[in-house]
PDB file of N, CA and C in Angstrom:
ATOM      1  N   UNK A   1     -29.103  12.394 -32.715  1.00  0.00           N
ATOM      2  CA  UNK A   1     -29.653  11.534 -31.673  1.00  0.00           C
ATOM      3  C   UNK A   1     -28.543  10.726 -30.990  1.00  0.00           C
ATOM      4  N   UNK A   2     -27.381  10.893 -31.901  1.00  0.00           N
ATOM      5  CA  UNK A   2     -26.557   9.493 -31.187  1.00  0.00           C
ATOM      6  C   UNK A   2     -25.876  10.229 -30.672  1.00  0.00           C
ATOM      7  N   UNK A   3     -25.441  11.617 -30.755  1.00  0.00           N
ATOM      8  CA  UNK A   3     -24.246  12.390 -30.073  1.00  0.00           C
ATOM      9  C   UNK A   3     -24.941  12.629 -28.101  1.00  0.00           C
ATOM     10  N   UNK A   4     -26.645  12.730 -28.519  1.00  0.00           N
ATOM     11  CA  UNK A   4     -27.330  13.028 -27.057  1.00  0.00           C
ATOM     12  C   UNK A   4     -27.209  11.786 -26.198  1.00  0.00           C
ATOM     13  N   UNK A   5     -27.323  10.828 -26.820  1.00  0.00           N
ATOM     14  CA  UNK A   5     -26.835   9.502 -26.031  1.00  0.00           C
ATOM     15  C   UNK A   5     -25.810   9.401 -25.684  1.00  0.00           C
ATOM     16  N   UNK A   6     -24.678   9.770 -26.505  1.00  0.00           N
ATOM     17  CA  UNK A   6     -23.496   9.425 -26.274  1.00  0.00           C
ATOM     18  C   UNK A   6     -23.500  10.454 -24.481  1.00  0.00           C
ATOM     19  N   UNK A   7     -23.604  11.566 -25.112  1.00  0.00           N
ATOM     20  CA  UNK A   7     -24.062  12.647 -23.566  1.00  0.00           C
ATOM     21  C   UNK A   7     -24.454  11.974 -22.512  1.00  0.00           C
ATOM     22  N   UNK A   8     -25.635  11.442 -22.979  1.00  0.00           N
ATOM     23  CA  UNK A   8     -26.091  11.288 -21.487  1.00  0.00           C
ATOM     24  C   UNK A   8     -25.962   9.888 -21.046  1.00  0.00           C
ATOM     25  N   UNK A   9     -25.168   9.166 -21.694  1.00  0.00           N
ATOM     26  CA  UNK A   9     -24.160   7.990 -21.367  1.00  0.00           C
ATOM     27  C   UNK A   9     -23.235   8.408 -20.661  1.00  0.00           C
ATOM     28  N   UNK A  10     -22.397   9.344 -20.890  1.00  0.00           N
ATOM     29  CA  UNK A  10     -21.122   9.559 -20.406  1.00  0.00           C
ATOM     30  C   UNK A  10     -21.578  10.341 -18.981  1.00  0.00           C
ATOM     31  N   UNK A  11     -22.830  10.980 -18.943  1.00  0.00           N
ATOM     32  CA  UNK A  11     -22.875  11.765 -17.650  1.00  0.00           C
ATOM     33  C   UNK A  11     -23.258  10.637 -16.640  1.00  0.00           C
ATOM     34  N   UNK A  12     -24.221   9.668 -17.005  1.00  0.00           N
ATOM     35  CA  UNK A  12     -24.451   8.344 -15.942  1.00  0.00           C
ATOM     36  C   UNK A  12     -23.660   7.858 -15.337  1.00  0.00           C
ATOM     37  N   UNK A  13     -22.182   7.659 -16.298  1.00  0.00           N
ATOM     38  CA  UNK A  13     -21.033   6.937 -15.952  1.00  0.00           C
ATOM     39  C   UNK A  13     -20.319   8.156 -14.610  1.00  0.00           C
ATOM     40  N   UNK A  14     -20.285   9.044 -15.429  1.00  0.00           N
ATOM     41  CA  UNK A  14     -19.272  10.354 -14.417  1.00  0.00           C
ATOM     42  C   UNK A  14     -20.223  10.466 -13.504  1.00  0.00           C
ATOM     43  N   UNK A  15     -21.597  10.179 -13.282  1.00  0.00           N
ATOM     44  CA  UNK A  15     -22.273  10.109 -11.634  1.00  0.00           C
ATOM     45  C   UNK A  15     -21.911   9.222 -10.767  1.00  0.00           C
ATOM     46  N   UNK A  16     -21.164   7.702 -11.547  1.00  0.00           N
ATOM     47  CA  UNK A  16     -21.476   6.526 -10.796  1.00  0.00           C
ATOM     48  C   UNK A  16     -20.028   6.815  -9.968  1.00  0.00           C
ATOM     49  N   UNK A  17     -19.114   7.718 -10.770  1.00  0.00           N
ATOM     50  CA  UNK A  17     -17.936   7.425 -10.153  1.00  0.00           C
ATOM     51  C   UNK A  17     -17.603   8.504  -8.975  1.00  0.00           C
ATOM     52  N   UNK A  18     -18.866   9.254  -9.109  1.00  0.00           N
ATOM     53  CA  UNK A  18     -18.589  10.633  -8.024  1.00  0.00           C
ATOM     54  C   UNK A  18     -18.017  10.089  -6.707  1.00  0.00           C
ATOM     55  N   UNK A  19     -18.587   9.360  -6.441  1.00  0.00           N
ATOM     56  CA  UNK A  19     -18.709   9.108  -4.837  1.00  0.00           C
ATOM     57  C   UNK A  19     -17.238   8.218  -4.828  1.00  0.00           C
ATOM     58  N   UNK A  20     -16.699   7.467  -5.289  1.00  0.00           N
ATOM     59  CA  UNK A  20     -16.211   6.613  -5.502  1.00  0.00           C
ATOM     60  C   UNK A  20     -14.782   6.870  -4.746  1.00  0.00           C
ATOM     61  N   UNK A  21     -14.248   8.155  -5.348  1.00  0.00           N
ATOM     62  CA  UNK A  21     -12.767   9.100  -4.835  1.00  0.00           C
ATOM     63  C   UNK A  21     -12.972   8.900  -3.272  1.00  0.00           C
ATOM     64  N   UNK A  22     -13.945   9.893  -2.363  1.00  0.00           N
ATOM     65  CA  UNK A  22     -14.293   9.357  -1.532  1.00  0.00           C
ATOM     66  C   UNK A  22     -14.612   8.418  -0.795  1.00  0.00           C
ATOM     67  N   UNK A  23     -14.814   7.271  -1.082  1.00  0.00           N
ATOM     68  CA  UNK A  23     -14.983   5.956  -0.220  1.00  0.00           C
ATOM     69  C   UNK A  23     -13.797   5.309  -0.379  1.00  0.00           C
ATOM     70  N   UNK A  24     -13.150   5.335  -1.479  1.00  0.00           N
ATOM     71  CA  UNK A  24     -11.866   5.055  -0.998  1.00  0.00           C
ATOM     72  C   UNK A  24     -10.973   5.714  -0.110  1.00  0.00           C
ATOM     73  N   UNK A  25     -10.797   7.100   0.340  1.00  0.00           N
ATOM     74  CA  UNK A  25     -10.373   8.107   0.867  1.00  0.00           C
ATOM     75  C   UNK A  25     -10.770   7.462   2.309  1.00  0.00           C
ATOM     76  N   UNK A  26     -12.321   7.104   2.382  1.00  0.00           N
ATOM     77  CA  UNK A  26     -12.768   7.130   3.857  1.00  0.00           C
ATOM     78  C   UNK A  26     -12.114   5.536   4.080  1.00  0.00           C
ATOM     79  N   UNK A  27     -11.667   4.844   3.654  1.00  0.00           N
ATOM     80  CA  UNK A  27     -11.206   3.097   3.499  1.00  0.00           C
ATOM     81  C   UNK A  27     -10.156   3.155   3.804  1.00  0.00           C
ATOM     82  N   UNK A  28      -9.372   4.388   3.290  1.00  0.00           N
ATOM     83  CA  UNK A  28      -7.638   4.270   3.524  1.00  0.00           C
ATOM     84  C   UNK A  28      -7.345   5.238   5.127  1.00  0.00           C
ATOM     85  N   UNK A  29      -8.498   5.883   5.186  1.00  0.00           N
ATOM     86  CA  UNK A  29      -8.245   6.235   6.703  1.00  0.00           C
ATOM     87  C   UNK A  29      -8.285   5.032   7.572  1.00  0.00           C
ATOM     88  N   UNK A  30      -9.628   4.739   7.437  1.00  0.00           N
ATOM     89  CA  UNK A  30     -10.080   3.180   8.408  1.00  0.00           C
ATOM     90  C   UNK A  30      -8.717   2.151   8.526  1.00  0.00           C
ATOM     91  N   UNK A  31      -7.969   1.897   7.710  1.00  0.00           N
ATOM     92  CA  UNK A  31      -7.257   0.965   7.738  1.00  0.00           C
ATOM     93  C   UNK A  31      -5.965   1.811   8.647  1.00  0.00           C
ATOM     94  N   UNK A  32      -5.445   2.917   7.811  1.00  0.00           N
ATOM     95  CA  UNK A  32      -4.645   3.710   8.832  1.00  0.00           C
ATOM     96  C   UNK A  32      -4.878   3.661  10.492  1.00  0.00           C
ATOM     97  N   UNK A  33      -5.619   3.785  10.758  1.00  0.00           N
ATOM     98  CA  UNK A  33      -6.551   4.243  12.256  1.00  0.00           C
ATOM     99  C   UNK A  33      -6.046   2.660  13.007  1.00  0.00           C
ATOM    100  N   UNK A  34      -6.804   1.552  11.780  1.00  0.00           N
ATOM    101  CA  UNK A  34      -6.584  -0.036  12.505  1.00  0.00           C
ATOM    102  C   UNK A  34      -5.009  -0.081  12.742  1.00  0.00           C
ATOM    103  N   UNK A  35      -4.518   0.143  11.785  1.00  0.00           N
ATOM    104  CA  UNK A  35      -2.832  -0.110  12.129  1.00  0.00           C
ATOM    105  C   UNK A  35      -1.983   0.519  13.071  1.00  0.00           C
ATOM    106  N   UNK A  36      -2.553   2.181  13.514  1.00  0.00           N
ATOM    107  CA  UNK A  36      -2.245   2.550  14.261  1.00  0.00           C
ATOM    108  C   UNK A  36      -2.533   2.345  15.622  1.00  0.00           C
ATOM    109  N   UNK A  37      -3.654   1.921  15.851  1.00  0.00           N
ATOM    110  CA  UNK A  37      -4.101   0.856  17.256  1.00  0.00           C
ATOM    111  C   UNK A  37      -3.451  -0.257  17.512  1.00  0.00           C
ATOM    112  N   UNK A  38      -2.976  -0.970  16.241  1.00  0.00           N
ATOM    113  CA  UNK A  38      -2.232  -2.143  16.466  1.00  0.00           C
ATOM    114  C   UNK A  38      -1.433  -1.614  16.843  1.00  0.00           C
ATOM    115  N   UNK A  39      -0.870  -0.690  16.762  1.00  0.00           N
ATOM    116  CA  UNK A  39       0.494  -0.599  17.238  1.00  0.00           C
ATOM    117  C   UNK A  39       1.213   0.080  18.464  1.00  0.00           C
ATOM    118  N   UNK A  40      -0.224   0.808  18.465  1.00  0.00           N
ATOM    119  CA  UNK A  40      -0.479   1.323  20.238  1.00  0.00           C
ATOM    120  C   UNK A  40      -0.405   0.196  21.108  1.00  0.00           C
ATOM    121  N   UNK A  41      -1.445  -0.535  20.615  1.00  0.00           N
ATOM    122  CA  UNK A  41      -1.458  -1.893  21.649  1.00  0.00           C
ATOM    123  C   UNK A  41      -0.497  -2.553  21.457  1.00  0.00           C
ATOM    124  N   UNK A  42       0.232  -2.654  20.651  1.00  0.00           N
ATOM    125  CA  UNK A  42       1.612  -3.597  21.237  1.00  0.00           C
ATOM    126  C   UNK A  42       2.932  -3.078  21.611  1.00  0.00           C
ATOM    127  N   UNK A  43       2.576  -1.331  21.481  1.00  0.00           N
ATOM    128  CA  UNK A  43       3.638  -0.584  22.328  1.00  0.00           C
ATOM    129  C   UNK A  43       3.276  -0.568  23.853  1.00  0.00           C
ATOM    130  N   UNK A  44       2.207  -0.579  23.976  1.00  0.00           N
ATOM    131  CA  UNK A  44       1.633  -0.674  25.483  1.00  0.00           C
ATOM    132  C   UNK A  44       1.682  -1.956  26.449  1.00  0.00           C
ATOM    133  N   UNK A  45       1.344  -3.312  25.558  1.00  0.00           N
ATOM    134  CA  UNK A  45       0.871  -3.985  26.954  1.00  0.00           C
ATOM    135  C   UNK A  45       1.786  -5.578  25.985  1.00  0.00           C
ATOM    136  N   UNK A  46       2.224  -5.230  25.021  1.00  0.00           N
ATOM    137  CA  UNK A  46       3.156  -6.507  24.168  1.00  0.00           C
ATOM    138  C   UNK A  46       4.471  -6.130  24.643  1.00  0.00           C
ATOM    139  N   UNK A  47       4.877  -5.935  25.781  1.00  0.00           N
ATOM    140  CA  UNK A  47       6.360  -5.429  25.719  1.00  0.00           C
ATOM    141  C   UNK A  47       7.196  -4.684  24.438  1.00  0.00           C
ATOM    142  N   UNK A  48       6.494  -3.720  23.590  1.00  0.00           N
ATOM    143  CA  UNK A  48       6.643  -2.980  22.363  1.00  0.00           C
ATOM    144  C   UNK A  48       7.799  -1.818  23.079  1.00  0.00           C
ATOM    145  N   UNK A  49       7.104  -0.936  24.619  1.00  0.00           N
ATOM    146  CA  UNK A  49       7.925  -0.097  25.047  1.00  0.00           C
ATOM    147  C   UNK A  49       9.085   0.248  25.247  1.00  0.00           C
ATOM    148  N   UNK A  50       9.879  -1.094  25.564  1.00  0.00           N
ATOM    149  CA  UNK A  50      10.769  -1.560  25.869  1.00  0.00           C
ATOM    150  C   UNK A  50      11.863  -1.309  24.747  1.00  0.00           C
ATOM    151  N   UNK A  51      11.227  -2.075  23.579  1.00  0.00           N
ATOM    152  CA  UNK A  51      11.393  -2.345  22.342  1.00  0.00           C
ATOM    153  C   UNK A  51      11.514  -0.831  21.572  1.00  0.00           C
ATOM    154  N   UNK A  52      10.544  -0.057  21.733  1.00  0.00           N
ATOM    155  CA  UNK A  52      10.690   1.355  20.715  1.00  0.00           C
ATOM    156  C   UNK A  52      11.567   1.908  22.139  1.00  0.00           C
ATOM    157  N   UNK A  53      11.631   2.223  23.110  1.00  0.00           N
ATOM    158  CA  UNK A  53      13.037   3.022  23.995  1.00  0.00           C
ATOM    159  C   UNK A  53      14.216   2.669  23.654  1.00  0.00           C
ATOM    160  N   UNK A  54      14.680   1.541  23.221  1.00  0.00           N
ATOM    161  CA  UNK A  54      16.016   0.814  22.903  1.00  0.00           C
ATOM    162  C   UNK A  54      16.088   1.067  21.098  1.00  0.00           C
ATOM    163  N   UNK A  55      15.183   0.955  20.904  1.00  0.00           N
ATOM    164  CA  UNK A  55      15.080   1.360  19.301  1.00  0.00           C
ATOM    165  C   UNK A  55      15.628   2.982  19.321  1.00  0.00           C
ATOM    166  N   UNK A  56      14.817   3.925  20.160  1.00  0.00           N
ATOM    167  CA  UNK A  56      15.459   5.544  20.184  1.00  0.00           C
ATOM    168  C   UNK A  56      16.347   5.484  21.000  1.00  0.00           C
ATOM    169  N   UNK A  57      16.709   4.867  21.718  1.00  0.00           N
ATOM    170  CA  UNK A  57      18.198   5.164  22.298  1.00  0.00           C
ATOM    171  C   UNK A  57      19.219   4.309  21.623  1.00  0.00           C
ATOM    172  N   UNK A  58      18.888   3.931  20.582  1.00  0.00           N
ATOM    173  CA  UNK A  58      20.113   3.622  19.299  1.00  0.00           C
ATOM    174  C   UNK A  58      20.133   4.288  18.736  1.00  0.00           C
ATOM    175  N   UNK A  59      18.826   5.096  17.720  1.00  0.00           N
ATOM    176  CA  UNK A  59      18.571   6.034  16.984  1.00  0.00           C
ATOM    177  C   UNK A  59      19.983   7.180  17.593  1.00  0.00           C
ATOM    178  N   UNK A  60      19.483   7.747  18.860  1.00  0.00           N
ATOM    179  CA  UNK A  60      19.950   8.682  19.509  1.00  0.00           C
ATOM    180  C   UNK A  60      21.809   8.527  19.495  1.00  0.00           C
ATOM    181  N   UNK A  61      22.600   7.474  20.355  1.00  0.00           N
ATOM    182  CA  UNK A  61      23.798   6.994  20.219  1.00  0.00           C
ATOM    183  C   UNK A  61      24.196   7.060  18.784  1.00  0.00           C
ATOM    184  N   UNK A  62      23.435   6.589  18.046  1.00  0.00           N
ATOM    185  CA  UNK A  62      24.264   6.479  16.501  1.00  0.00           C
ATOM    186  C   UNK A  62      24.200   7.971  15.844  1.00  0.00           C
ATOM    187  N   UNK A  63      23.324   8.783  16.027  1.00  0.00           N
ATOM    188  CA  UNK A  63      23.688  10.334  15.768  1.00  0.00           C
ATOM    189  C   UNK A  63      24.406  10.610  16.646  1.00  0.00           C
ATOM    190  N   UNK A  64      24.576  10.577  17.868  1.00  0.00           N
ATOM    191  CA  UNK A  64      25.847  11.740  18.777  1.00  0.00           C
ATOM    192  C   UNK A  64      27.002  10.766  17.852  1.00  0.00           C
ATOM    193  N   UNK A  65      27.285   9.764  18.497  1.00  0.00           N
ATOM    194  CA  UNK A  65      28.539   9.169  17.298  1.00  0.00           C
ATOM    195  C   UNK A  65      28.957   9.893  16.377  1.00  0.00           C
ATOM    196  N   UNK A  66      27.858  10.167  15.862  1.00  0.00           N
ATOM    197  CA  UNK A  66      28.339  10.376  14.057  1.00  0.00           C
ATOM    198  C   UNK A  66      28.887  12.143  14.240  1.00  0.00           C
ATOM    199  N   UNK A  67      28.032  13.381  15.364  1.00  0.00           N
ATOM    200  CA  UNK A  67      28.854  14.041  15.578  1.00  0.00           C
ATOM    201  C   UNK A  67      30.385  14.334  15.700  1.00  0.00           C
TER     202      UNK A  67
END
């Protein structure tokens, strides 16, 4: 009797956590997505553009250099 409990204890638990993998999965997109808007919007209209062109045209200069 105690081994069927123990069973169908352990299967309650392994139901509760099914979903669980997933909603975190769908949480770490959501937040991805937010950060990536932030950062659209402050490449766009925060003077960011400016900022990431001078950022790759250092990128760029410091590799030919190093050629």
């Amino acid at each position: 009797m105690n081994q069927l409990m123990a069973r169908i204890h352990a299967r309650i638990l392994w139901q509760e956590e099914d979903g669980q993998a997933t909603t975190e999965y769908a949480l770490v997109l959501l937040g991805a997505a937010l950060v990536a808007l932030l950062v659209v919007g402050w490449a766009t209209t925060g003077g960011g553009g400016g900022k990431i062109g001078r950022l790759f045209d250092r990128v760029i200069d410091s590799v030919i250099d190093k050629l």
